[in-house]
C-alpha atoms as a PDB file:
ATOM      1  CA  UNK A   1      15.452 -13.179  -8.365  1.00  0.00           C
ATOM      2  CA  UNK A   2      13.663 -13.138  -5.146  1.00  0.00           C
ATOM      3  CA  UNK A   3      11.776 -10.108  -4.569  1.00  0.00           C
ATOM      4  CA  UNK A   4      14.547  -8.068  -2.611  1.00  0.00           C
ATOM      5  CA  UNK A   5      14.696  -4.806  -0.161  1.00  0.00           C
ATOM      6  CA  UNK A   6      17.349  -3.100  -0.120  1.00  0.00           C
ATOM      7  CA  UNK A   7      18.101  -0.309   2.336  1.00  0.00           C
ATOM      8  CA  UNK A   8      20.803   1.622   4.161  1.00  0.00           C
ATOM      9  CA  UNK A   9      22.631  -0.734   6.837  1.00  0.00           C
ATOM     10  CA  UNK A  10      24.257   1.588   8.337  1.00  0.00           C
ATOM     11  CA  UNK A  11      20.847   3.328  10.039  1.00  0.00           C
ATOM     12  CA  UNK A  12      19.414   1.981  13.469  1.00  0.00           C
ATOM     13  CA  UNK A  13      15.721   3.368  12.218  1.00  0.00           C
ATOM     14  CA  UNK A  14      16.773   1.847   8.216  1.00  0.00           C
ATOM     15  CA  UNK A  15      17.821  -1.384  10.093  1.00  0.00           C
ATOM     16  CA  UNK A  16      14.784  -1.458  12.612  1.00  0.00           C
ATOM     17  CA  UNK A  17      12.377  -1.799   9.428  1.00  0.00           C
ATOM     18  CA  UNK A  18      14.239  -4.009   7.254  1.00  0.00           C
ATOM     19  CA  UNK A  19      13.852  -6.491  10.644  1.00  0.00           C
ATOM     20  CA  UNK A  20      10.242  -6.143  10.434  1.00  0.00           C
ATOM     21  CA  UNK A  21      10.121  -6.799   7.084  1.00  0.00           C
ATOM     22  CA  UNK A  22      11.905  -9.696   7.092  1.00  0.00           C
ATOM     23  CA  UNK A  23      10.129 -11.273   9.793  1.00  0.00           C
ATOM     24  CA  UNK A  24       6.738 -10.077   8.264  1.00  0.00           C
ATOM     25  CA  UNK A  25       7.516 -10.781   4.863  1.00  0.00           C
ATOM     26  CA  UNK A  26       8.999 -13.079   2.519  1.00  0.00           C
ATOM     27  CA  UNK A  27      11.165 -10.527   1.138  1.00  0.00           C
ATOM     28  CA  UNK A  28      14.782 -10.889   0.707  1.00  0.00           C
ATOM     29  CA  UNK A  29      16.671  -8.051   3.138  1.00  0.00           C
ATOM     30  CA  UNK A  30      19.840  -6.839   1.847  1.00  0.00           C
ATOM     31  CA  UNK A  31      21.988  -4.082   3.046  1.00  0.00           C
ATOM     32  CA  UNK A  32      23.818  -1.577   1.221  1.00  0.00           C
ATOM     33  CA  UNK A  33      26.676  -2.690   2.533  1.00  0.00           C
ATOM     34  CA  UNK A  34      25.824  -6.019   1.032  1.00  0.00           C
ATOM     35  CA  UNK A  35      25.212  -5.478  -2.663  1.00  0.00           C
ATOM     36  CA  UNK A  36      26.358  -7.699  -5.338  1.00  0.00           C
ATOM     37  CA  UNK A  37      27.083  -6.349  -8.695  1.00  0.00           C
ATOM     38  CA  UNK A  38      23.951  -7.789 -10.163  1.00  0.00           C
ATOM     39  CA  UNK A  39      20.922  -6.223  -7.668  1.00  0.00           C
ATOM     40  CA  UNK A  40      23.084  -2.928  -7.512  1.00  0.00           C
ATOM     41  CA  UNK A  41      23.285  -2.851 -11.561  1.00  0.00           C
ATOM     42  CA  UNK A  42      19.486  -3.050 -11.429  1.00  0.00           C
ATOM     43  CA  UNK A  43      19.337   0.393  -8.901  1.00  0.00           C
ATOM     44  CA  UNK A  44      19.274   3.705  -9.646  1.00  0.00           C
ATOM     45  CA  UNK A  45      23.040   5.872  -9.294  1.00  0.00           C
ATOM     46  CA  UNK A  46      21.956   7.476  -6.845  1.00  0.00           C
ATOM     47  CA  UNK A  47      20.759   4.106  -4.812  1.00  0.00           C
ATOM     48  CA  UNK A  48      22.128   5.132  -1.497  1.00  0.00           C
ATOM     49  CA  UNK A  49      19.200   7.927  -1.523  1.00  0.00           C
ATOM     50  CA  UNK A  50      16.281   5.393  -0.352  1.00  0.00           C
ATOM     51  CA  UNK A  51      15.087   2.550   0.058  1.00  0.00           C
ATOM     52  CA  UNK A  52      14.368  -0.262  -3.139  1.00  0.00           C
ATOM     53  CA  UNK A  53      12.117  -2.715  -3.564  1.00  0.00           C
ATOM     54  CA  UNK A  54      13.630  -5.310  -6.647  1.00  0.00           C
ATOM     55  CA  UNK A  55      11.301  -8.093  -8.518  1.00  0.00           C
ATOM     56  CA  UNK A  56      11.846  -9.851 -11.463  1.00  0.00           C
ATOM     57  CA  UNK A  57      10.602  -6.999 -13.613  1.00  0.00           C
ATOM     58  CA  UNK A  58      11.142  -4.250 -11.659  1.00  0.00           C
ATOM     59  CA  UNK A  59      12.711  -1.684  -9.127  1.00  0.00           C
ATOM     60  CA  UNK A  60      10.487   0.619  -6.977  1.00  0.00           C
ATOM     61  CA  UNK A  61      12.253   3.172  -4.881  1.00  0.00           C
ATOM     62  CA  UNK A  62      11.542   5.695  -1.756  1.00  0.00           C
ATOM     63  CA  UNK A  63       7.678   5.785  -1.101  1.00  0.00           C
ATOM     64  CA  UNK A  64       7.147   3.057  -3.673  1.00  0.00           C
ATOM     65  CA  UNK A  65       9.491   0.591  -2.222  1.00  0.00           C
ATOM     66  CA  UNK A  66       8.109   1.097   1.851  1.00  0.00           C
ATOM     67  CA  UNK A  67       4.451   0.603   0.381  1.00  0.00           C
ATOM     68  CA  UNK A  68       5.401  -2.452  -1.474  1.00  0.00           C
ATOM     69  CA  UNK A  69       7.108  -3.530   1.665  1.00  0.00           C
ATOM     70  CA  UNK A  70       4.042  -2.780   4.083  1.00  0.00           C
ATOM     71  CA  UNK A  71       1.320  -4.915   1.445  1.00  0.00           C
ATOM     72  CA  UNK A  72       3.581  -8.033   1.535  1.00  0.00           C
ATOM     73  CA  UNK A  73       3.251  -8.372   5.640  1.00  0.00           C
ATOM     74  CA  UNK A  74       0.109 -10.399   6.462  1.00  0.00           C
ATOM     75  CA  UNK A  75      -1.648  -7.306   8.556  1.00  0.00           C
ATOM     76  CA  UNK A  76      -1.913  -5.580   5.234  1.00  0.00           C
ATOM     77  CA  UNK A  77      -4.919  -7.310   3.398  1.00  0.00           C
ATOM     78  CA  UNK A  78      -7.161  -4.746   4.501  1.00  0.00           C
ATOM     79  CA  UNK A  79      -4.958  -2.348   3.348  1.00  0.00           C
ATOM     80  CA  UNK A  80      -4.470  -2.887  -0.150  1.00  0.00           C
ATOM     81  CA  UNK A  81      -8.163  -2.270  -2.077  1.00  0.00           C
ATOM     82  CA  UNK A  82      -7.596   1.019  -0.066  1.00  0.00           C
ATOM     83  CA  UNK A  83      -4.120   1.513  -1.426  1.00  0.00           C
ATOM     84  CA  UNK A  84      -5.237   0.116  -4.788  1.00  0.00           C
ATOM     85  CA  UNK A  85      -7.995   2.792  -4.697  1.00  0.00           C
ATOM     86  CA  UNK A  86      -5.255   5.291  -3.739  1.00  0.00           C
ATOM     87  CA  UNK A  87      -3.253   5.111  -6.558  1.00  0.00           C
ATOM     88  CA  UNK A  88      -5.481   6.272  -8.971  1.00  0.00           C
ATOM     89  CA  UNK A  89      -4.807   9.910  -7.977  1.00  0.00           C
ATOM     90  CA  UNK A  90      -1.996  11.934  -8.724  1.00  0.00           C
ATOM     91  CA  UNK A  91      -1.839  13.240  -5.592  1.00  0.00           C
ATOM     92  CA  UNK A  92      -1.243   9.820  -3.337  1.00  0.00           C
ATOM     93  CA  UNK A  93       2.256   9.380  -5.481  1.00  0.00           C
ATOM     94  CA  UNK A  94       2.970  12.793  -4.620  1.00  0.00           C
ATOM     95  CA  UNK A  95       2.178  12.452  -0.904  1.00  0.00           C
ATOM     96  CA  UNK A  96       3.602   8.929  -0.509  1.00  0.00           C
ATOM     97  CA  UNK A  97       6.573  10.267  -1.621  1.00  0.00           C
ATOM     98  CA  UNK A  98       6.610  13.411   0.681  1.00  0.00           C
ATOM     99  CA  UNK A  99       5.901  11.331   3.695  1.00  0.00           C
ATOM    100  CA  UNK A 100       8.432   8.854   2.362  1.00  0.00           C
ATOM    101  CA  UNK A 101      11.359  12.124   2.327  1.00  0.00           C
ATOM    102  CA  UNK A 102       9.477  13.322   5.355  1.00  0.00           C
ATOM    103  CA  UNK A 103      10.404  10.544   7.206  1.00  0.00           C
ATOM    104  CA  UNK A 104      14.062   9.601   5.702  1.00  0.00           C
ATOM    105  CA  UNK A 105      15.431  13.440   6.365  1.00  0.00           C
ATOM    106  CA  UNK A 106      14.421  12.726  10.471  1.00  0.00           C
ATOM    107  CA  UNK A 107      15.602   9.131  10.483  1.00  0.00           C
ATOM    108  CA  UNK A 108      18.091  10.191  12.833  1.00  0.00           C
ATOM    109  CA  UNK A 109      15.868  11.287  15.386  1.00  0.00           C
ATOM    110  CA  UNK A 110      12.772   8.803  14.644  1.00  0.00           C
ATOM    111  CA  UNK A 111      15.878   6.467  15.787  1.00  0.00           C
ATOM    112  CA  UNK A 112      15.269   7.333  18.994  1.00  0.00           C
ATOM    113  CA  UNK A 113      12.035   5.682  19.170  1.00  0.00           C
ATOM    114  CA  UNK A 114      12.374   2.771  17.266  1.00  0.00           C
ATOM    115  CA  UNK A 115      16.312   1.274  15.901  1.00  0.00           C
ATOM    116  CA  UNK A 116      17.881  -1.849  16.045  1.00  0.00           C
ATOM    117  CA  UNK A 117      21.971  -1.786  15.720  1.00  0.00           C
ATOM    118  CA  UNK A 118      22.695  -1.749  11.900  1.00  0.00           C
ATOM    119  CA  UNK A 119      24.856  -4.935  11.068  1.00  0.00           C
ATOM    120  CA  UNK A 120      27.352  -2.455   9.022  1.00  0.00           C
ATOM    121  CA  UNK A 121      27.838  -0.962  12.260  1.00  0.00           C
ATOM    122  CA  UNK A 122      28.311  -4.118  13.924  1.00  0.00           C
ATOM    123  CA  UNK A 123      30.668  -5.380  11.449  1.00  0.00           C
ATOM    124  CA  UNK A 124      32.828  -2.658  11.881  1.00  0.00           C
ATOM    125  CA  UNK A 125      32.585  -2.888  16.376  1.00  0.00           C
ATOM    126  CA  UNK A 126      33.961  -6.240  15.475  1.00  0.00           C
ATOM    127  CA  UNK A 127      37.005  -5.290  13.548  1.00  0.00           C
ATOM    128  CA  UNK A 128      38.128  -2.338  16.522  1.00  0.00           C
END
């Protein structure tokens, strides 16, 4: 499987990212809305929570998955001894993960600054 992130298209700021990613990255985008039963087998229950980053061998969510995201763009090489430094300490998981929930739980109004029209929402202009 192609290395795959998978977030929720149904969010201008979710959607906004994903669109960097994929033009940053050679990542695989897929929306919620898009799942087949074999990448959404390999996600948690509770997928629809955050965002998921999904390799061969295996799934990193929230915090994890944006991080992964961010080192596969090509601005990031400076980034990741720093990062790889980083996560020797407790506390970066802990933070990462903070900022990550931080950032999801204002989403709505960080969409003001930066969104792009979420193809779920698209879909369903379409079909009115």
């Amino acid at each position: 499987m192609d290395p795959t992130f998978v977030y929720d298209d149904d969010c201008g700021f979710c959607t906004w990212w994903a669109d960097q990613f994929a033009t940053r990255t050679d990542l695989r985008i897929v929306g919620f809305s898009k799942l087949d039963d074999r990448l959404r087998n390999r996600l948690p229950a509770d997928y629809e929570g955050c965002a998921h980053l999904v390799t061969d061998d295996a799934v990193h969510s929230c915090g994890a998955a944006i991080e992964r995201a961010l080192l596969r763009t090509e601005r990031a090489e400076d980034a990741r001894p720093v990062v790889d430094f980083l996560r020797q300490f407790e506390d970066y998981e802990r933070l990462r993960e903070r900022a990550y929930r931080w950032t999801a739980d204002r989403r709505e109004k960080l969409g003001l600054l930066v969104s792009k029209t979420p193809p779920a929402r698209r879909e369903r202009d379409r079909s009115e």
